[in-house]
Every structure is written in C-alpha cells, then in structure tokens.
N, C-alpha and C. Protein backbone atom coordinates (compact mmCIF):
# COMPACT_ATOMS: atom_id res chain seq x y z
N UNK A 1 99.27 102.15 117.89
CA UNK A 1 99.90 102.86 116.80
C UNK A 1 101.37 102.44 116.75
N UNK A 2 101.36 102.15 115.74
CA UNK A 2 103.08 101.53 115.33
C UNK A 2 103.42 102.29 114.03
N UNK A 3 104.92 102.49 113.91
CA UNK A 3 105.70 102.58 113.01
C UNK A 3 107.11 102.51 112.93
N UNK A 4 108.25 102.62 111.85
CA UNK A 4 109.47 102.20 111.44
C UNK A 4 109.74 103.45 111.17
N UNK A 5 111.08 103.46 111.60
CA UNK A 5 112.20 104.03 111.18
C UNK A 5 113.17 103.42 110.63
N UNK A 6 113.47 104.09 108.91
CA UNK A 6 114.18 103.50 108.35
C UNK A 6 115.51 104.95 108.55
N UNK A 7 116.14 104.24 109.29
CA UNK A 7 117.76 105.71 109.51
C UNK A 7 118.90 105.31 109.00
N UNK A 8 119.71 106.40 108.21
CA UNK A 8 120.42 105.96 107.40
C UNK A 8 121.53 107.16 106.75
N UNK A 9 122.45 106.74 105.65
CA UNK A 9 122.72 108.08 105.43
C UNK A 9 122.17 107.93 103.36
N UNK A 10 122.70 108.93 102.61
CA UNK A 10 121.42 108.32 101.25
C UNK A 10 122.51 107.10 100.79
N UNK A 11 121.53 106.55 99.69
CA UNK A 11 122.06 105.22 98.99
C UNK A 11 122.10 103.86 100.02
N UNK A 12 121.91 104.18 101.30
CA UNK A 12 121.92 102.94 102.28
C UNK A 12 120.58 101.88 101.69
N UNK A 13 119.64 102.39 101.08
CA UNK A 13 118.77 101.33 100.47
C UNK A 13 117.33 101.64 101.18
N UNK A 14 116.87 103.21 101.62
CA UNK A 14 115.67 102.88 102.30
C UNK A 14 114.54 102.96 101.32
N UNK A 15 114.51 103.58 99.84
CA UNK A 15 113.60 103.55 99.37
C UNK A 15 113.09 102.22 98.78
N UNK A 16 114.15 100.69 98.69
CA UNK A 16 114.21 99.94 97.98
C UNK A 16 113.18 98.80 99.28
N UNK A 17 114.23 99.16 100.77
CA UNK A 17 113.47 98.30 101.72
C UNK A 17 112.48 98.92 101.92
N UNK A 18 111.95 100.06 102.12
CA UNK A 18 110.03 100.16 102.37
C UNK A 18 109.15 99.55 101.12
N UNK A 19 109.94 99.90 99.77
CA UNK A 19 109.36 98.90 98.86
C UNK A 19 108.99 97.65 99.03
N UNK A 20 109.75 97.22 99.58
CA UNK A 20 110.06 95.48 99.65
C UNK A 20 109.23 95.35 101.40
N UNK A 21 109.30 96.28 102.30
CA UNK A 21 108.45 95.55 103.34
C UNK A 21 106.65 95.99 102.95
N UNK A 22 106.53 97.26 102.02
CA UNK A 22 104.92 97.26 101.59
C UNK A 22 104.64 96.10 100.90
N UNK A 23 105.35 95.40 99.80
CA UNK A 23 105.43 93.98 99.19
C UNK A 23 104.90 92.93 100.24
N UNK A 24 105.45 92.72 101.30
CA UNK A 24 105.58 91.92 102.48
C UNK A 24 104.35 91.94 103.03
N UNK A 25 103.84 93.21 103.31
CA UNK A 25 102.89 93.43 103.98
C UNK A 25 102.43 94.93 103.71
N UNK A 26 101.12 95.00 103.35
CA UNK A 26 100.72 96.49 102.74
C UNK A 26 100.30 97.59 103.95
N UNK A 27 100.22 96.76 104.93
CA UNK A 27 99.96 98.50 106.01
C UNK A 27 101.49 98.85 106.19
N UNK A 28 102.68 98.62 105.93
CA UNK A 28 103.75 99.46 105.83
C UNK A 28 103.89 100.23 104.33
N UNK A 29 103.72 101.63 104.33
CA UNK A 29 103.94 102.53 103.77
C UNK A 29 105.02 103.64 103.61
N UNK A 30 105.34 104.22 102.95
CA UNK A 30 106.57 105.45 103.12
C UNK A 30 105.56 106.28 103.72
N UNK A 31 106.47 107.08 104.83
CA UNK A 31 105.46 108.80 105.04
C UNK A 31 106.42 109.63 104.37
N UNK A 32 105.96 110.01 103.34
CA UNK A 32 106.43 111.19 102.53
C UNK A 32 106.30 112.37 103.64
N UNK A 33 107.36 112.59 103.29
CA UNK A 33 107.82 114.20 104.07
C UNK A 33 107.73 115.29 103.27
N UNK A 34 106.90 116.37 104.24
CA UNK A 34 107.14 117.46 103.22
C UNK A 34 108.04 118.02 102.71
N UNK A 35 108.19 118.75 101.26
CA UNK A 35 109.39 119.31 100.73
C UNK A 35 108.98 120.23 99.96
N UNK A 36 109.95 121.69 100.17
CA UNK A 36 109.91 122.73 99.76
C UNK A 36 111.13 123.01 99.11
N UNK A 37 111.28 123.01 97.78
CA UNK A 37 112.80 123.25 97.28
C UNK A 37 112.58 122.02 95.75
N UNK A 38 113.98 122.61 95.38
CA UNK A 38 114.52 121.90 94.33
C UNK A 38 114.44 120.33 94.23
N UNK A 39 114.82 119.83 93.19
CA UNK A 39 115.38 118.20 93.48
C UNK A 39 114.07 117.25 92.93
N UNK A 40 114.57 116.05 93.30
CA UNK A 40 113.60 114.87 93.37
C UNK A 40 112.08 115.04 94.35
N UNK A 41 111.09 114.64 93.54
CA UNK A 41 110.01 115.31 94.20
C UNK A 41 108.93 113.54 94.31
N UNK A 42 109.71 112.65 93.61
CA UNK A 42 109.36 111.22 94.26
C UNK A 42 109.33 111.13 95.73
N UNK A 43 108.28 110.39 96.30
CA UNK A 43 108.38 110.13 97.60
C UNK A 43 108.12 111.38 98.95
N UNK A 44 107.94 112.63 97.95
CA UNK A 44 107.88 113.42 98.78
C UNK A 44 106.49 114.47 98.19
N UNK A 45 106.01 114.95 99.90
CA UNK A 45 104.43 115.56 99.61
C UNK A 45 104.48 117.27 99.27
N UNK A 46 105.07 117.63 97.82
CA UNK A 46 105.89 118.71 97.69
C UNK A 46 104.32 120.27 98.25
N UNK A 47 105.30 120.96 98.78
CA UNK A 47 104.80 121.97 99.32
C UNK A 47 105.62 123.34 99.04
N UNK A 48 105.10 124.41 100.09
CA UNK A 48 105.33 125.68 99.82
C UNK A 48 106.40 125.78 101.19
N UNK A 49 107.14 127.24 101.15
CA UNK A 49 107.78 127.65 102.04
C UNK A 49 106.55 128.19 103.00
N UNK A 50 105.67 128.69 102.56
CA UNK A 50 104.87 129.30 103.26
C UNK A 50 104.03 128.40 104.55
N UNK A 51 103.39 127.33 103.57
CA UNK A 51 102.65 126.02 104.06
C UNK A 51 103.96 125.70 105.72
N UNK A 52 104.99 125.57 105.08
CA UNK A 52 106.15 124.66 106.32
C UNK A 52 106.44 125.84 107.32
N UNK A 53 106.18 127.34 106.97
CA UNK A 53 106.26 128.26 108.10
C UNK A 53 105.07 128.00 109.19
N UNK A 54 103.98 127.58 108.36
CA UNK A 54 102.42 127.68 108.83
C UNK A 54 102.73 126.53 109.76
N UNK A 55 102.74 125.83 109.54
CA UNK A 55 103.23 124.59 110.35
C UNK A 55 103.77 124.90 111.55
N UNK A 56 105.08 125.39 111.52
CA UNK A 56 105.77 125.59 112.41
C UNK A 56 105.27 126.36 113.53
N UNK A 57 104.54 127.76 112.81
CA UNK A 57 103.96 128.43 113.95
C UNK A 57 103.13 127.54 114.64
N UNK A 58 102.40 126.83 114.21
CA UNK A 58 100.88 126.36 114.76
C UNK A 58 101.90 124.90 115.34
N UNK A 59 102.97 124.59 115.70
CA UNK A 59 104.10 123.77 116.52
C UNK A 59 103.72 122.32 116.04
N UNK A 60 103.27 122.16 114.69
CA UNK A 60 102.69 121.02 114.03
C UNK A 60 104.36 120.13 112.99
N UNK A 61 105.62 121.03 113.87
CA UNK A 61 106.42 120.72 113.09
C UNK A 61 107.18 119.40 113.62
N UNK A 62 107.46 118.18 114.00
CA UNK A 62 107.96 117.12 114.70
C UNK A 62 109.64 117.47 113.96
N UNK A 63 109.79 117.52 113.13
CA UNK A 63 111.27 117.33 112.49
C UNK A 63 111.50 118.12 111.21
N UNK A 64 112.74 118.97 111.38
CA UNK A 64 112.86 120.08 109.92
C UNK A 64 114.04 119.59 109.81
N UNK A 65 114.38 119.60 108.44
CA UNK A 65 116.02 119.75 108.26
C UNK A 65 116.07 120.17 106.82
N UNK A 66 117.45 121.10 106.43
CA UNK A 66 117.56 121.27 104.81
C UNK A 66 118.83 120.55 103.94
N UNK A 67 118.86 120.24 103.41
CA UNK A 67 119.20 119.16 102.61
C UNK A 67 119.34 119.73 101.06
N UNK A 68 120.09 119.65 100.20
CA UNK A 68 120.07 119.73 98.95
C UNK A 68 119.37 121.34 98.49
N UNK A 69 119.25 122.17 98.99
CA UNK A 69 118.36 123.07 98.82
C UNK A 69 117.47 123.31 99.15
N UNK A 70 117.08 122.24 99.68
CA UNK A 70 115.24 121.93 100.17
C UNK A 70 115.05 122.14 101.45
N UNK A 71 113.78 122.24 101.89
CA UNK A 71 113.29 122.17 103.30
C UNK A 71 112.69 120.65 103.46
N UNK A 72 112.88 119.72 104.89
CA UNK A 72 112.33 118.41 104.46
C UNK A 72 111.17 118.35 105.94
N UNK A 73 110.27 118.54 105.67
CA UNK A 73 109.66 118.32 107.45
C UNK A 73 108.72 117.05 107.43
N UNK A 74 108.90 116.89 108.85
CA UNK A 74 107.75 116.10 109.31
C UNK A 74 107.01 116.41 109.94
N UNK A 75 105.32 116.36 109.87
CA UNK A 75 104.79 116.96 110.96
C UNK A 75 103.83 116.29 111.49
N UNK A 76 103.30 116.41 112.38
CA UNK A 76 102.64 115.59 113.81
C UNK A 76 101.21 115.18 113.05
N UNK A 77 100.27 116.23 111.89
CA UNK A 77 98.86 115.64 111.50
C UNK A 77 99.17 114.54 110.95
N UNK A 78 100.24 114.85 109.71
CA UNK A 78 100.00 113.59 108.81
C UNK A 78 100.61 112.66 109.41
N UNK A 79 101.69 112.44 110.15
CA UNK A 79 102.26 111.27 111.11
C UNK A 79 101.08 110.58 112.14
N UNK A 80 100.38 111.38 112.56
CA UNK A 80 99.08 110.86 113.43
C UNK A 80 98.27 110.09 112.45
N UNK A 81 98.09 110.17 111.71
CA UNK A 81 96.92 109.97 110.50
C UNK A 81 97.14 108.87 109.90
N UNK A 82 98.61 108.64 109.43
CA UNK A 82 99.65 107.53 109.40
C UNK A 82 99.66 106.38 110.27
N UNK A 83 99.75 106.65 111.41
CA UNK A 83 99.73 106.10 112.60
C UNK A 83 98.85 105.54 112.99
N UNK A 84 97.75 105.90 112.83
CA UNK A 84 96.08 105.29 113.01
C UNK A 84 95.89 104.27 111.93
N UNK A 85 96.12 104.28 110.72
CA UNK A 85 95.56 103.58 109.47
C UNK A 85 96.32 102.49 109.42
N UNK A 86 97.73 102.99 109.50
CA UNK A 86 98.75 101.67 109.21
C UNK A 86 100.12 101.63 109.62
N UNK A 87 101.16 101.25 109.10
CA UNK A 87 102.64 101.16 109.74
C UNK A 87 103.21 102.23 108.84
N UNK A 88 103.57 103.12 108.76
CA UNK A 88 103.97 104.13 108.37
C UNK A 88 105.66 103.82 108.76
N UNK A 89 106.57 104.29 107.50
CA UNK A 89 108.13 104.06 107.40
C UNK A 89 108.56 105.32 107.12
N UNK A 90 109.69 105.81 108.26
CA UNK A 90 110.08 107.22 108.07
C UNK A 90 111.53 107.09 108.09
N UNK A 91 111.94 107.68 106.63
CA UNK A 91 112.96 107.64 106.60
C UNK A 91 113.81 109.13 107.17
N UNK A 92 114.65 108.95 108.05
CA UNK A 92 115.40 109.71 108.32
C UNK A 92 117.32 109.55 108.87
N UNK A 93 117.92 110.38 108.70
CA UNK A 93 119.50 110.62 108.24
C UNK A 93 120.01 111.74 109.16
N UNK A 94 119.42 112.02 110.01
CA UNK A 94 119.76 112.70 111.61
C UNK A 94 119.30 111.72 113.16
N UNK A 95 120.56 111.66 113.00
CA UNK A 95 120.61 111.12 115.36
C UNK A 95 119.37 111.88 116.14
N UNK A 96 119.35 113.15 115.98
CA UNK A 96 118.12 113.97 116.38
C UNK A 96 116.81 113.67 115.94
N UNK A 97 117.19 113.58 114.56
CA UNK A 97 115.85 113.05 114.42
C UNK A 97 115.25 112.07 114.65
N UNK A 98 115.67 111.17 115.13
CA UNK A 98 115.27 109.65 115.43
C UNK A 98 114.13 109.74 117.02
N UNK A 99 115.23 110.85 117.37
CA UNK A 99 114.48 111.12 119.55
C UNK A 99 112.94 111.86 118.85
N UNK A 100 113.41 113.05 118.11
CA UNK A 100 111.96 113.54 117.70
C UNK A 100 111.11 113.05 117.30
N UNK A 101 110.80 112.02 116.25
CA UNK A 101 109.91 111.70 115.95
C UNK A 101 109.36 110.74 116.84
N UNK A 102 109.95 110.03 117.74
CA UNK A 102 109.62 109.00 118.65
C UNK A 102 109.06 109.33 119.62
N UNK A 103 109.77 110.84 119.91
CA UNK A 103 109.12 111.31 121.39
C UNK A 103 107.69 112.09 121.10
N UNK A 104 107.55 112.34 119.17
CA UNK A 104 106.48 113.11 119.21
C UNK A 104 104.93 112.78 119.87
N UNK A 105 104.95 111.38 119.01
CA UNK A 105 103.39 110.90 119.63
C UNK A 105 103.43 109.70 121.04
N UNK A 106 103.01 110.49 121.77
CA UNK A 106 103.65 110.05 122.92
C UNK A 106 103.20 108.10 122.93
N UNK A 107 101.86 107.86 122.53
CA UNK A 107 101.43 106.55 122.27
C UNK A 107 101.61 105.46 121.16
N UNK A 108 102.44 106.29 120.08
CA UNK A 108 103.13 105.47 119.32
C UNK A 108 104.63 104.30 119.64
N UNK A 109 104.17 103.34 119.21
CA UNK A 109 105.46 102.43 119.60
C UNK A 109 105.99 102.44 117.98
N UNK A 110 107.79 102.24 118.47
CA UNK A 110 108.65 102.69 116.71
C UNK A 110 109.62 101.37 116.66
N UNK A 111 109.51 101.19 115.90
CA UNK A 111 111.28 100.23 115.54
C UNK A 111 111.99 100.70 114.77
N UNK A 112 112.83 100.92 115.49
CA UNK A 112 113.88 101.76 114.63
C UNK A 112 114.82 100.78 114.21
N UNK A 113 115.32 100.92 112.69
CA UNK A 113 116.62 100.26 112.08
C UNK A 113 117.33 100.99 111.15
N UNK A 114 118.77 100.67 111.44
CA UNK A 114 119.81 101.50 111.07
C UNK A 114 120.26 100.62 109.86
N UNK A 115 119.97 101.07 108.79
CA UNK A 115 120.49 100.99 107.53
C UNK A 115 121.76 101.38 107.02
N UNK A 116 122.72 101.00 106.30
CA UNK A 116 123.97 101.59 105.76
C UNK A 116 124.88 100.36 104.78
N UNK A 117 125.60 100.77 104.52
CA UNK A 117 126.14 100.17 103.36
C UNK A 117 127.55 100.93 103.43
N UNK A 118 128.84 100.08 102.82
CA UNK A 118 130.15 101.07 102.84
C UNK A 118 130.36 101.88 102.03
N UNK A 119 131.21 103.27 102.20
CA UNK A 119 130.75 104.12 101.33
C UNK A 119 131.21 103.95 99.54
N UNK A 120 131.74 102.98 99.42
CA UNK A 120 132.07 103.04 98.01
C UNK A 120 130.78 102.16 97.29
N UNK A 121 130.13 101.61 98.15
CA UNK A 121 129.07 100.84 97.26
C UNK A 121 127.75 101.87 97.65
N UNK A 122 128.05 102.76 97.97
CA UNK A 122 126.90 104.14 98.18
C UNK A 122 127.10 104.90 97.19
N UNK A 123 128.61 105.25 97.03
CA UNK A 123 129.20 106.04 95.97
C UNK A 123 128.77 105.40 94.54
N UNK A 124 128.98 104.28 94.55
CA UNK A 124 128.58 103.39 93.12
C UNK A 124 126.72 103.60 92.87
N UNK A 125 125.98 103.38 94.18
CA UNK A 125 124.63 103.70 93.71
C UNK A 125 124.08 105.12 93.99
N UNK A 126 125.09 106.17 94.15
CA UNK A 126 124.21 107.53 94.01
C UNK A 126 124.83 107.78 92.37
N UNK A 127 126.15 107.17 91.89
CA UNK A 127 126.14 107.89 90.58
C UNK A 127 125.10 107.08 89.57
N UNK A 128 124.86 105.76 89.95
CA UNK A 128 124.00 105.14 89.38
C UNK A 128 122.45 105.89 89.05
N UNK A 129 122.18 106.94 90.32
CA UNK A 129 121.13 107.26 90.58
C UNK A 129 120.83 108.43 89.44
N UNK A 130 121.89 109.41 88.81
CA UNK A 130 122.35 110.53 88.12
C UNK A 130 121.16 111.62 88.35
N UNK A 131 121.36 111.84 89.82
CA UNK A 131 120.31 113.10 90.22
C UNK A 131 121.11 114.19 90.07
N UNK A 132 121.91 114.41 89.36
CA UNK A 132 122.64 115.62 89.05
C UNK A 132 123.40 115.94 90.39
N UNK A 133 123.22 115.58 91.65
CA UNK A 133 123.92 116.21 92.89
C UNK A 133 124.77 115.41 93.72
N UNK A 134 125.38 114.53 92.78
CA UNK A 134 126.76 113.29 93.33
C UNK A 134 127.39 113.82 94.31
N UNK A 135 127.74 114.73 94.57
CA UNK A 135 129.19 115.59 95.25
C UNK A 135 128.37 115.45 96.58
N UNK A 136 126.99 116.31 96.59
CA UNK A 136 126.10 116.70 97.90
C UNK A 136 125.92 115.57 98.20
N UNK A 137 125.39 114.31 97.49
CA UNK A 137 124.89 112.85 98.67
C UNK A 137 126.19 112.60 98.90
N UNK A 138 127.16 112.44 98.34
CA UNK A 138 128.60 112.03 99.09
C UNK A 138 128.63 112.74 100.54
N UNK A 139 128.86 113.86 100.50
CA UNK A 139 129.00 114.72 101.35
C UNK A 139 128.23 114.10 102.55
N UNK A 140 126.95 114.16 102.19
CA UNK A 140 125.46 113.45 103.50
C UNK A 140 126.29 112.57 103.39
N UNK A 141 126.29 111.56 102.79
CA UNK A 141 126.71 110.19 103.59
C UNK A 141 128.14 110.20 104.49
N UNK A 142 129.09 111.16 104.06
CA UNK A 142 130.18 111.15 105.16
C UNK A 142 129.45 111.81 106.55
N UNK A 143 128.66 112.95 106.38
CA UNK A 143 128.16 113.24 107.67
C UNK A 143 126.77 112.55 108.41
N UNK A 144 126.21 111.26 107.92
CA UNK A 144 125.66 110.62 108.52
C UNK A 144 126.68 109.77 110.00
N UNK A 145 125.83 110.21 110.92
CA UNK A 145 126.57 109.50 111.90
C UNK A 145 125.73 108.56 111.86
N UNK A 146 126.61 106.98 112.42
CA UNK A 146 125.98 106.00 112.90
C UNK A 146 125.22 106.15 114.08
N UNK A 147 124.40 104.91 113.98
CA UNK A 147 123.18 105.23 114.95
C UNK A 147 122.99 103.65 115.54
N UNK A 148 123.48 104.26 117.45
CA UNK A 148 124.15 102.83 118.02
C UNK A 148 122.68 102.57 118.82
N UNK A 149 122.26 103.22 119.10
CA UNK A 149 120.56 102.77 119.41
C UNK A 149 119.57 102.11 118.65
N UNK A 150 119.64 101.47 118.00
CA UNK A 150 118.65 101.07 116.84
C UNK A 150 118.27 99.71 117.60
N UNK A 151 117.24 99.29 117.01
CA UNK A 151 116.69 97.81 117.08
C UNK A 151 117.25 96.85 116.29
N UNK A 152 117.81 97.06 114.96
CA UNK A 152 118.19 96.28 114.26
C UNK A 152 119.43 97.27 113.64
N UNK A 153 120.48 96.67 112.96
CA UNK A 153 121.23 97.26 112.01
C UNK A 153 121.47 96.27 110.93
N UNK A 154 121.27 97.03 109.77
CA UNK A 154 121.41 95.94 108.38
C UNK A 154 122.43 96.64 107.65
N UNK A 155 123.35 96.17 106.88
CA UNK A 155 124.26 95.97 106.08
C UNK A 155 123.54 95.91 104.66
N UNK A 156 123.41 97.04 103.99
CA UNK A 156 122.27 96.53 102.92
C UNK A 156 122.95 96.19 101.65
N UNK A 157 124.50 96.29 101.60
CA UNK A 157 125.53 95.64 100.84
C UNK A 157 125.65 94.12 100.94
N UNK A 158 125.22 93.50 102.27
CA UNK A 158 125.14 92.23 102.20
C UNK A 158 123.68 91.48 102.84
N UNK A 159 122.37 92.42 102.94
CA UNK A 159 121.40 91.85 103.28
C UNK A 159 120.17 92.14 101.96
N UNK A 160 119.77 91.32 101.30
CA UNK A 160 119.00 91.90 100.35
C UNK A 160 117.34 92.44 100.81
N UNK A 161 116.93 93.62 99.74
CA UNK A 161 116.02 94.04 100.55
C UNK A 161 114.99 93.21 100.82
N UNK A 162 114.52 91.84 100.19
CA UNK A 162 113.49 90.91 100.97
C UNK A 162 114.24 90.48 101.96
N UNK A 163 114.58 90.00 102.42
CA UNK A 163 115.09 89.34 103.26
C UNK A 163 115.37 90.66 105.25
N UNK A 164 115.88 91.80 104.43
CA UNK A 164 115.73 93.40 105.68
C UNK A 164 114.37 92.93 105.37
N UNK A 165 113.47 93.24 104.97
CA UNK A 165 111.94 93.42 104.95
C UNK A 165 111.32 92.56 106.11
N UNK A 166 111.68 91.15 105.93
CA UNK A 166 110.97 89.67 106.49
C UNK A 166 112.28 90.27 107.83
N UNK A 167 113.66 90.72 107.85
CA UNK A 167 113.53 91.09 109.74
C UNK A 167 113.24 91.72 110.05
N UNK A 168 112.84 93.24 109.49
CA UNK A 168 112.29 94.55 109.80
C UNK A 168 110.58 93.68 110.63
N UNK A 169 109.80 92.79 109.33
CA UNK A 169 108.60 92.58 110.11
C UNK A 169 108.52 91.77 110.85
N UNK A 170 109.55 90.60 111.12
CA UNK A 170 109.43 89.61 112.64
C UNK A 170 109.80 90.69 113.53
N UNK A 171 110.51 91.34 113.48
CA UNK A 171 111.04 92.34 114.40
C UNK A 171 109.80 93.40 115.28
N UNK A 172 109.35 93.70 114.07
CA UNK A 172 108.55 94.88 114.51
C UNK A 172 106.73 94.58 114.57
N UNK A 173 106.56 93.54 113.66
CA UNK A 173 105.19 93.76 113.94
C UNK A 173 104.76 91.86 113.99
N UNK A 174 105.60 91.39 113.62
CA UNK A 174 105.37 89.64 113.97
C UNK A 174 104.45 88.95 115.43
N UNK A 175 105.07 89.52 115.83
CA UNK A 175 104.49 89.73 117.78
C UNK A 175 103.61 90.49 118.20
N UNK A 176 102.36 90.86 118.04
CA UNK A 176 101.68 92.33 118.39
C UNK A 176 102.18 92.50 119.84
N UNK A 177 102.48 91.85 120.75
CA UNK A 177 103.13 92.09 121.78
C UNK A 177 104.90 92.51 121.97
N UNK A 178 105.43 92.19 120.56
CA UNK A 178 106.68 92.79 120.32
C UNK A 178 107.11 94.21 121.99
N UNK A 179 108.51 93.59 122.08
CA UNK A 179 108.95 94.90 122.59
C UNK A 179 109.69 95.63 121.74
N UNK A 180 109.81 95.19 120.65
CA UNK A 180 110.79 96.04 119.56
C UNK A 180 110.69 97.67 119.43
N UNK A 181 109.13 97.83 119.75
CA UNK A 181 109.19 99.29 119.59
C UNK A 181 108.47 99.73 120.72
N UNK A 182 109.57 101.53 120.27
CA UNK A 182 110.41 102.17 121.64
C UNK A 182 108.85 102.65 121.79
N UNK A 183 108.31 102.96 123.05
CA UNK A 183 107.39 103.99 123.30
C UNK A 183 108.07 105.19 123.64
C-alpha cells in the first residue's frame, strides 16, 4: 500500500499536480476529504456534522481540522480502501498532519512532498480563484509552516505541474523497491 502527500499551504498548486500525476499515471487519485460546512464542495466527499461526530466516536478519525468554516477530516475506512486499489494523494496544510496520516496505517508506505510557491504568486492565484474568501486563504498561507521533512520540495512557481508529476512518480513509485516512502 502506497500513497502521496501533497503538503502545502492553499494556491501552492496541489489540485493542479494530482491532476497532472492521475494524467501520468491513473492509480494516483485525490482522496477527497470529508467536509462539513460552507465553501467549495469540489474535491471534497461533502457530509454531515453528525456523520464526522460518528466517526470520531467509533476513532475512525486519522486527521480533523477546521478551515474556512468547515470541518475537513480524514478517516482510516476510506484511506484503507484507497490504499488497497491505488495511489491515493492527500492533500494536507498541517505539520501534524503529515505524522497522522502516516502513522495511521501502520503498513502503508507515503512520499511525502512539500509544495509551495512565494506568497505573492499565491496571492495572484487565490484572487484568480474568486472563491469569495481571499483574506482567509491569505491568512492559511501565512500560517502554513514549512515542512523540512519531506521527500521532495517543489517550487511550483518555477516547476510546472508535468514535470512535479514525472518527480513526484520517479520518486515515489518508479522503483517498487523505492525507499521514498516513509513506513
């Protein structure tokens, strides 16, 4: 069982590179995370508050965080399920979250890569984006901390997303013997 971590803070380019590495190769997929709340409901497997409590009790929760209004989780079925079929790409924008999801399935191997871009060419593609909430992704992207553990770090201001894609997959799945990813 393999998968990617695409970590980042928003506008760093992860919805553009999982595009471009499913292009590359189709067992890499986004794992839509659940979401409870307002906002953009692309990319994400929209749910209830109730559903993400249920979860939690029954400890099926790997990673919560709120964001924009929303609740965003990840949880251990559909990541397992993910994990079995194909390369599953999880994007996440917490340091914490990177240990959690890695440490969840204990037999999964991950490659993690740190995505980012400087903030004025982030600033240029969230207003580009006109999700009504410019101020709030600014905000995330000043409080994205960098992330000095990664396998790779891309510059997605100067790496285009084919090109992250083709190192994301020599990197991570080129080698089935790869050590790229963390157990």
């Amino acid at each position: 069982m393999r998968g990617v971590i695409l970590y980042g803070p928003p506008a760093a380019g992860k919805d553009t590179v999982t595009a471009a590495l499913h292009t590359l190769d189709a067992r890499y997929s986004l794992f839509q995370r659940l979401k409870a709340g307002p906002g953009r409901t692309t990319g994400y497997r929209m749910t209830t508050e109730t559903t993400l409590d249920e979860l939690d009790r029954n400890g099926d929760v790997v990673w919560e965080n709120g964001r924009y209004g929303a609740r965003y989780v990840v949880d251990r079925p559909s990541l397992i399920e993910e994990l079995s079929t194909g390369v599953p790409v999880v994007h996440l924008g917490q340091r914490p979250a990177v240990d959690a999801v890695t440490a969840a399935i204990p037999d999964a191997r991950w490659c993690v890569v740190y995505l980012w871009c400087p903030r004025d060419v982030a600033v240029q593609r969230i207003i580009a984006r006109r999700t009504g909430d410019t101020e709030a992704r600014i905000r995330a992207w000043d409080d994205t901390e960098p992330l000095a553990a990664s396998d790779l770090t891309l510059n997605t201001a100067e790496v285009p997303p084919q090109v992250a894609a083709e190192l994301i997959h020599h990197h991570a799945l080129a080698d089935s013997q790869s050590t790229a990813f963390r157990d």
